[in-house]
N, C-alpha and C. Protein backbone atom coordinates (compact mmCIF):
# COMPACT_ATOMS: atom_id res chain seq x y z
N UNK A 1 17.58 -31.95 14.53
CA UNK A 1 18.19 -31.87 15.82
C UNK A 1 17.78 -33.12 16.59
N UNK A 2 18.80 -33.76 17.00
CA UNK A 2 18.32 -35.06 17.98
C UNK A 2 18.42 -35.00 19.38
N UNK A 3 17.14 -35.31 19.99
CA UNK A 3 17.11 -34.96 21.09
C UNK A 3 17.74 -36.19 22.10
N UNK A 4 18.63 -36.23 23.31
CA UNK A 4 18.75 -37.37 23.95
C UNK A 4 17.78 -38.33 24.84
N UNK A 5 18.30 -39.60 24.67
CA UNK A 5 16.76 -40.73 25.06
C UNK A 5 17.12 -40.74 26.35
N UNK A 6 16.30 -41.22 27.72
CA UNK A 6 16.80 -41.72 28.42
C UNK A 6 17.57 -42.34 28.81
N UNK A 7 18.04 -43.75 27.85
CA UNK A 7 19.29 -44.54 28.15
C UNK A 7 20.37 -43.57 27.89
N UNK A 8 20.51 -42.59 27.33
CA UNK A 8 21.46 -42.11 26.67
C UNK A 8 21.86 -40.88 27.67
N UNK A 9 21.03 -40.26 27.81
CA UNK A 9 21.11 -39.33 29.85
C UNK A 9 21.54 -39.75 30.33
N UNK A 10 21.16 -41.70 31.05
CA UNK A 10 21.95 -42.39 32.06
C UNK A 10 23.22 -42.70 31.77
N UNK A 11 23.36 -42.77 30.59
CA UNK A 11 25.37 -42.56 30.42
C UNK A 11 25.96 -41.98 30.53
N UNK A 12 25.42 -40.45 29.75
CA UNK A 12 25.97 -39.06 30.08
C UNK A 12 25.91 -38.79 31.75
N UNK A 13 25.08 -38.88 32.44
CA UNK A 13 25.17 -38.68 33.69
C UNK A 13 25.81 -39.35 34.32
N UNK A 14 26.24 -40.73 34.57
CA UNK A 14 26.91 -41.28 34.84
C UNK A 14 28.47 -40.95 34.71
N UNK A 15 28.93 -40.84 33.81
CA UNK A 15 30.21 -40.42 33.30
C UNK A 15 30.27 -39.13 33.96
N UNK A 16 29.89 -38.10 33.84
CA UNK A 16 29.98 -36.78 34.74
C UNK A 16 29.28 -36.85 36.29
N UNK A 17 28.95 -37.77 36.80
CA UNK A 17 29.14 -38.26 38.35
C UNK A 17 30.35 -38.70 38.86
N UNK A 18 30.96 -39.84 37.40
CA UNK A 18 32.24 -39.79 38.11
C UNK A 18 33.58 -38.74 38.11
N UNK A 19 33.25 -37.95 36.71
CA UNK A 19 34.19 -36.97 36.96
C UNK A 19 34.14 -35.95 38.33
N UNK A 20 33.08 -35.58 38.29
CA UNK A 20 32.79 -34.53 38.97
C UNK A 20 32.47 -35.14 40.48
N UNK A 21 31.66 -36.20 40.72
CA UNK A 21 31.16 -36.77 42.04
C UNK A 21 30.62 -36.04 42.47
N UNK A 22 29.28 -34.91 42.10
CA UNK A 22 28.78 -34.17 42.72
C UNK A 22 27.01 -34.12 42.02
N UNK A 23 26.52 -34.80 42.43
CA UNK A 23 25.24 -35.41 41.68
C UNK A 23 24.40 -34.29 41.95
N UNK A 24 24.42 -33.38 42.78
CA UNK A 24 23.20 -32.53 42.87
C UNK A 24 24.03 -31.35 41.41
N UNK A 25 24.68 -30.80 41.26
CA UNK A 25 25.48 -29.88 40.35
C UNK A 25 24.86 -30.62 39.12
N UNK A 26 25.15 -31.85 39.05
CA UNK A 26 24.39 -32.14 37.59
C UNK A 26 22.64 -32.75 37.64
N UNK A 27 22.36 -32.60 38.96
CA UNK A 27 21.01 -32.42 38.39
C UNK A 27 20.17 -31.23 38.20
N UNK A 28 21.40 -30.13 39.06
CA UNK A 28 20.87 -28.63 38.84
C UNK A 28 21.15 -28.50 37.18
N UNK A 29 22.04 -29.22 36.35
CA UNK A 29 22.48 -29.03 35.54
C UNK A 29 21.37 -28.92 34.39
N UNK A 30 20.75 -30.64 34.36
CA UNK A 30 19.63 -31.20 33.91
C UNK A 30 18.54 -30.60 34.13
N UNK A 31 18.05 -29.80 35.23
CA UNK A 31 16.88 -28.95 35.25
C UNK A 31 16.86 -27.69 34.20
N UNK A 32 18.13 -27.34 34.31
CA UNK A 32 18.20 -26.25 33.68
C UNK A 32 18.00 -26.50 32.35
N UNK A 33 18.62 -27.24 31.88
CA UNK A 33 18.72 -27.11 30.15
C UNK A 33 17.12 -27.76 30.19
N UNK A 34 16.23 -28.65 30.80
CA UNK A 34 14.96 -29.24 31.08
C UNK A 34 14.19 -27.26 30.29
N UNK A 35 14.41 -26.85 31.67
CA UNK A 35 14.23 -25.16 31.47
C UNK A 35 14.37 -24.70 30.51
N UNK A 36 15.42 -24.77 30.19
CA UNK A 36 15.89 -23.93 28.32
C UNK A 36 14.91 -24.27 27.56
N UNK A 37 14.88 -25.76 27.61
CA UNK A 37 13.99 -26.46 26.32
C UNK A 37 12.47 -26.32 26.48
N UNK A 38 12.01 -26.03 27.65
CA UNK A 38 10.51 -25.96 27.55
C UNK A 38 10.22 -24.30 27.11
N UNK A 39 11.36 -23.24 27.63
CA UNK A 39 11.20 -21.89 27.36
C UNK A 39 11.49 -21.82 26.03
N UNK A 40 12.21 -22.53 24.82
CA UNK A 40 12.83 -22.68 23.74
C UNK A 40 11.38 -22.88 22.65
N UNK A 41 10.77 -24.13 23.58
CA UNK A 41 9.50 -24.22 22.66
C UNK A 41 8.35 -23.11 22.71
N UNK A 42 8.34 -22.82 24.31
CA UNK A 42 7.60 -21.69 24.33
C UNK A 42 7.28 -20.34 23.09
N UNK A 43 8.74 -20.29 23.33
CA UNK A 43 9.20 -18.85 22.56
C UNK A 43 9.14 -19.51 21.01
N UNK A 44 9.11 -20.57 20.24
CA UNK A 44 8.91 -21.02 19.00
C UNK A 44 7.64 -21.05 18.67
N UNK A 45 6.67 -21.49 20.28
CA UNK A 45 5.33 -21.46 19.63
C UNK A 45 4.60 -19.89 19.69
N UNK A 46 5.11 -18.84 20.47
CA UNK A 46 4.62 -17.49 20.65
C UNK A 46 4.82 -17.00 19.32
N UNK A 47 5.96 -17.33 18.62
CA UNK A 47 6.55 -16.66 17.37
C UNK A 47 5.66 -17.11 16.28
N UNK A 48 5.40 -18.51 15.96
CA UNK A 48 4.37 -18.95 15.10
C UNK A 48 3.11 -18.13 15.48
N UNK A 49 2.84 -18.33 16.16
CA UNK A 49 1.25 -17.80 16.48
C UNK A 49 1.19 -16.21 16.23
N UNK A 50 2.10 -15.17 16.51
CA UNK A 50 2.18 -14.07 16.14
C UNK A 50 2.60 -13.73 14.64
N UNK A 51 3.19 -15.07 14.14
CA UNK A 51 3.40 -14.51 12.37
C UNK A 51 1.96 -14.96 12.07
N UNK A 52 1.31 -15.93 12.08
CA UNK A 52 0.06 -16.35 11.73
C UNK A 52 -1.20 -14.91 11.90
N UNK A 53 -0.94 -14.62 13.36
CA UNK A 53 -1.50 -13.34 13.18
C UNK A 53 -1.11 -12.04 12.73
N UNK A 54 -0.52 -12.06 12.06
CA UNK A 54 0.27 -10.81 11.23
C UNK A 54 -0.10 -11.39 10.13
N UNK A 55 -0.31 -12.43 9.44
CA UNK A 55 -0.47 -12.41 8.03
C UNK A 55 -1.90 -12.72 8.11
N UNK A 56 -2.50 -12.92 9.05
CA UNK A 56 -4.32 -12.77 9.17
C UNK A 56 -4.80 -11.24 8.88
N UNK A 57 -3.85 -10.46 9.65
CA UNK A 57 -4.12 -9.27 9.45
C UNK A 57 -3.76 -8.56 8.11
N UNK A 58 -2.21 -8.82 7.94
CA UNK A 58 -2.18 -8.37 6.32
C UNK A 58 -3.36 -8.48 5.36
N UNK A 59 -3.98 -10.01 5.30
CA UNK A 59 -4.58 -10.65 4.29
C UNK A 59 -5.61 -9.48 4.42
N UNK A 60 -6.42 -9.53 5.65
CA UNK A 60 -7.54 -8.83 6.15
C UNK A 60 -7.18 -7.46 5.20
N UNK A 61 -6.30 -6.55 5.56
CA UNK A 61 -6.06 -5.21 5.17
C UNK A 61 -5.58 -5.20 3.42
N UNK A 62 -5.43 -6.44 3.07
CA UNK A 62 -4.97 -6.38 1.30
C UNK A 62 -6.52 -6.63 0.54
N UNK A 63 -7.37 -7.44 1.15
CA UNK A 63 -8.77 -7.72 1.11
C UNK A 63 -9.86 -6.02 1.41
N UNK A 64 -9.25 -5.41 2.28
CA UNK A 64 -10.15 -3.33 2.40
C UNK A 64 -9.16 -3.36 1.34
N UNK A 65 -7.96 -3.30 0.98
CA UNK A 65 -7.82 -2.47 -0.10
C UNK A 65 -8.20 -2.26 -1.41
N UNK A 66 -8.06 -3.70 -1.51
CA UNK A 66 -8.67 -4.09 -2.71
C UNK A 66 -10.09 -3.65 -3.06
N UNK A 67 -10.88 -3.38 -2.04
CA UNK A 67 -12.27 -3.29 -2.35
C UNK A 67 -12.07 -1.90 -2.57
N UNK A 68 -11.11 -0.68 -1.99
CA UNK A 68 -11.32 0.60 -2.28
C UNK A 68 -10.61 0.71 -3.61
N UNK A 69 -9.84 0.19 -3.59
CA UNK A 69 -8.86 0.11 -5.16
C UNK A 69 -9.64 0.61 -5.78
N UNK A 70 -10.87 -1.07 -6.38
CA UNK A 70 -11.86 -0.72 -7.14
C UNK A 70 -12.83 0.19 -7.14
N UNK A 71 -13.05 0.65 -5.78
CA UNK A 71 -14.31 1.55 -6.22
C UNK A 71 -13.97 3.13 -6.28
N UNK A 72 -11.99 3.46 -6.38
CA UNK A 72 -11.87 4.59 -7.18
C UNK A 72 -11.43 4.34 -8.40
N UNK A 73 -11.37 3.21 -8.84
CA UNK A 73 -11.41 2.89 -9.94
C UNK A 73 -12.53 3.03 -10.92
N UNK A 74 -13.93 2.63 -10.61
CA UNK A 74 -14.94 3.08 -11.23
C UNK A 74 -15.09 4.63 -10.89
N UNK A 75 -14.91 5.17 -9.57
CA UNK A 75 -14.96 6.66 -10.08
C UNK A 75 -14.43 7.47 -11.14
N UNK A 76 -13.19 6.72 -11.43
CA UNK A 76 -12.68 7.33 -12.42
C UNK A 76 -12.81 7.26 -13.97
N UNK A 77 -13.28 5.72 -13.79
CA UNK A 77 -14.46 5.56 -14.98
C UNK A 77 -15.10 6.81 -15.32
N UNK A 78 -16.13 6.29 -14.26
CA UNK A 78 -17.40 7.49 -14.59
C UNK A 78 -16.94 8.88 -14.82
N UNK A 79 -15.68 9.52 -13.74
CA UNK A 79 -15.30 10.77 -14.27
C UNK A 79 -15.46 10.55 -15.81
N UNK A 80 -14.06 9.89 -16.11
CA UNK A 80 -14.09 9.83 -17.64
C UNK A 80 -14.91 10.14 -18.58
N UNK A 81 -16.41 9.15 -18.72
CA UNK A 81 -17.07 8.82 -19.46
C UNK A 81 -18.58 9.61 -18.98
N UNK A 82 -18.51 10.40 -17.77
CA UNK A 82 -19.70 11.04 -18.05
C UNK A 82 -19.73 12.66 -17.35
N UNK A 83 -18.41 12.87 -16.47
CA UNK A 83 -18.48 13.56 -15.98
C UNK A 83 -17.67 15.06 -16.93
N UNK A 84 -16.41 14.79 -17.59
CA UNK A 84 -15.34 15.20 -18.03
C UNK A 84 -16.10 15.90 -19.28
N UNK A 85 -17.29 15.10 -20.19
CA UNK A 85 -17.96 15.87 -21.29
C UNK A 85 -18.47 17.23 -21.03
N UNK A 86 -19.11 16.64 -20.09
CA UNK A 86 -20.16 17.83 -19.33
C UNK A 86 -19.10 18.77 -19.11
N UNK A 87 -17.56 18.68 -18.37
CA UNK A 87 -17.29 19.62 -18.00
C UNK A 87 -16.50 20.56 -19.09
N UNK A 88 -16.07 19.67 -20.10
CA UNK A 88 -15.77 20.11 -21.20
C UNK A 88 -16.33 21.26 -22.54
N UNK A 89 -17.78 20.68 -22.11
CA UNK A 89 -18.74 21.55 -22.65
C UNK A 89 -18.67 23.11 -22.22
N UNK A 90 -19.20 22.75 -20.58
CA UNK A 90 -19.21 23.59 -19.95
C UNK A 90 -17.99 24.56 -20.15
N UNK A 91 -17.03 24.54 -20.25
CA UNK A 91 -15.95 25.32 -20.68
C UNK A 91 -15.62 25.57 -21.55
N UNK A 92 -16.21 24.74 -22.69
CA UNK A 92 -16.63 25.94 -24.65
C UNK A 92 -17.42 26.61 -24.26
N UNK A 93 -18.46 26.40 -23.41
CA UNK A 93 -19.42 27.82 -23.79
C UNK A 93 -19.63 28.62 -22.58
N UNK A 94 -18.55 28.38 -21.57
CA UNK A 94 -17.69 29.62 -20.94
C UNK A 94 -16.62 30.51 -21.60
N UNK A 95 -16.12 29.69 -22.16
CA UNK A 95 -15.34 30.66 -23.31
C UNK A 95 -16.12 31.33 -24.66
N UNK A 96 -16.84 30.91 -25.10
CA UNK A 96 -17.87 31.87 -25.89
C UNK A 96 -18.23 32.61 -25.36
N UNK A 97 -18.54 32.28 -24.26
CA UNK A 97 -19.40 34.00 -23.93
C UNK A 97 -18.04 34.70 -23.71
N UNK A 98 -16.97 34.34 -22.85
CA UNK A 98 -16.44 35.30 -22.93
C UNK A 98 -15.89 36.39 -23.89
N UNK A 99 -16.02 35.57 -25.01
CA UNK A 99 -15.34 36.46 -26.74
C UNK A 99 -16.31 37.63 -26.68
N UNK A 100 -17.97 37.54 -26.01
CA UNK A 100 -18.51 38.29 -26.33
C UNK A 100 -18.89 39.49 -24.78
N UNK A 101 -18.17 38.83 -24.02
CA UNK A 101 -18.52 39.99 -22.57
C UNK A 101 -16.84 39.79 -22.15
N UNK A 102 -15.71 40.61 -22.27
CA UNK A 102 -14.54 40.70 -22.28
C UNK A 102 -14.66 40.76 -20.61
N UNK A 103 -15.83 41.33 -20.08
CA UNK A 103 -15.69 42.05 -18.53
C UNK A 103 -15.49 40.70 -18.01
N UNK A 104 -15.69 39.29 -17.91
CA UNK A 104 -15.68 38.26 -17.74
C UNK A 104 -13.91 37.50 -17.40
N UNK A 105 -13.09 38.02 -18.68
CA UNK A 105 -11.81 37.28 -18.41
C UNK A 105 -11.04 37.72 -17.42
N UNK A 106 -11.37 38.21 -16.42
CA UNK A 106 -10.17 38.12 -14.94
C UNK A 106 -10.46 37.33 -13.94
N UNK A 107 -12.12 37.05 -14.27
CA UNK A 107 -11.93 35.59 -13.59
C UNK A 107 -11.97 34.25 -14.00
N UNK A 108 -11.90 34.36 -15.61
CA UNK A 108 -11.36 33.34 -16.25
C UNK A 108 -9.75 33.24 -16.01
N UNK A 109 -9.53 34.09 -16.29
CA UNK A 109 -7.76 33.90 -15.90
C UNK A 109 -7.58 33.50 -14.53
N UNK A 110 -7.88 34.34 -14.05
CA UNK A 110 -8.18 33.29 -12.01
C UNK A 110 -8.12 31.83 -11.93
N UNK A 111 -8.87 31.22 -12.77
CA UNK A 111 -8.96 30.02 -12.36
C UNK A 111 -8.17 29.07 -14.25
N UNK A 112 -7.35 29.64 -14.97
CA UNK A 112 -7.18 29.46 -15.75
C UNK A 112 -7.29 29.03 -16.98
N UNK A 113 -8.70 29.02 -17.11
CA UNK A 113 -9.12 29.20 -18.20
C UNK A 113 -9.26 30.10 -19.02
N UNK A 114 -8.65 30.40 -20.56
CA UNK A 114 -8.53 31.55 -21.14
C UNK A 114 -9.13 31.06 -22.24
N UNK A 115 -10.05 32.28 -22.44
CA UNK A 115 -10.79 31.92 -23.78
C UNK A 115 -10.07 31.60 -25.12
N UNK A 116 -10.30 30.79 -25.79
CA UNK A 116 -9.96 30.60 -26.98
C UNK A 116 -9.71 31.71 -27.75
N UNK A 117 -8.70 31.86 -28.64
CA UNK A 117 -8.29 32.97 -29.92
C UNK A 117 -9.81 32.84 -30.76
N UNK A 118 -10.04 34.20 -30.84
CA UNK A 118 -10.98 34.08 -32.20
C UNK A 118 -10.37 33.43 -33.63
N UNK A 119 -11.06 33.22 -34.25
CA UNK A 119 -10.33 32.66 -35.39
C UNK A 119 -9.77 34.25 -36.32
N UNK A 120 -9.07 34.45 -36.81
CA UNK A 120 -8.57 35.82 -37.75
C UNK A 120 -9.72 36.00 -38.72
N UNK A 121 -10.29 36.98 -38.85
CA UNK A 121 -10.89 37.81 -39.59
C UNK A 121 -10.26 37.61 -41.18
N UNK A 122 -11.24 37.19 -42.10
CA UNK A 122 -10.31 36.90 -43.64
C UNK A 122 -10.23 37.94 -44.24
N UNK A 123 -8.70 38.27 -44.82
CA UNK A 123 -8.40 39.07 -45.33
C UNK A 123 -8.79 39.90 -46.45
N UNK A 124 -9.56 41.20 -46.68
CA UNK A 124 -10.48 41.58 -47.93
C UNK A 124 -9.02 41.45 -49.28
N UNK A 125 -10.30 40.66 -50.03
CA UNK A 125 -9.36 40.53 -51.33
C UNK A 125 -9.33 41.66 -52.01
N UNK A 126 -7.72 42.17 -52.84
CA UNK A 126 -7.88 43.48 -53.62
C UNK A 126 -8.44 43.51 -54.33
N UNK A 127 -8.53 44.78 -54.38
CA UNK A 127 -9.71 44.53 -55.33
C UNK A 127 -9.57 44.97 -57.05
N UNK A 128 -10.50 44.66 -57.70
CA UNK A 128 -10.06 44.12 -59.20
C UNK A 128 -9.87 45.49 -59.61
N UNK A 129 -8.65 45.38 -60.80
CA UNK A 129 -8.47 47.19 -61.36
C UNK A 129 -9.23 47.34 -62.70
N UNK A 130 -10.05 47.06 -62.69
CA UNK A 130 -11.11 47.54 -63.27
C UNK A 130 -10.99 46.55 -64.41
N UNK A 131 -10.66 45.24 -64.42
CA UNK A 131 -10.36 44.45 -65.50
C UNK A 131 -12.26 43.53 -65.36
């Protein structure tokens, strides 16, 4: 965008003095757009300065996330790898006992855990006819 030089005002103004012959109208004219252009930069530099601080802040808030990211990330590690055995365990030999205290499975079923099937009882072989 090119802005006009002084010599280049005094022509333009000139030429619309003589159309018009009314020199105060075009210097109200000249103030004004004077006006536009200082409110023009204004409002260009408010806008920079508020994206600058919006992406200070993003950065800021992608920087907490990141740090919580990771540290449910290792929770879930550790679930994995130390917590999940234990609880695994813990629930074979909640279900053993229950094979052996039946009074137990309604609040296994409550929370849905159901004991494992016994394995089937092996079938008695017939027996030999007297061979």
């Amino acid at each position: 965008m090119k802005f006009m030089t002084e010599p280049e005002n005094a022509g333009v103004s000139a030429s619309l003095e003589s159309l018009t012959g009314d020199s105060s109208a075009l210097q109200t004219l000249q103030n004004e757009v004077r006006t536009l252009r200082s409110l023009f930069s204004a409002a260009t530099m408010a806008l920079l300065l508020l994206s600058f601080g919006i992406n200070a802040f993003l950065y800021y808030q992608d920087r907490i996330l990141r740090k919580e990211l990771d540290a449910a990330k290792k929770m879930a590690q550790e679930f994995e790898t130390v917590k999940r055995p234990i609880i695994s365990s813990f629930i074979t030999r909640l279900q053993d006992f229950a094979r052996s205290h039946p009074d137990i499975n309604p609040i296994l079923d409550k929370y849905g855990i159901r004991p494992a099937a016994a394995p089937p009882a092996p079938a008695p072989s017939p027996a030999n006819n007297g061979k």
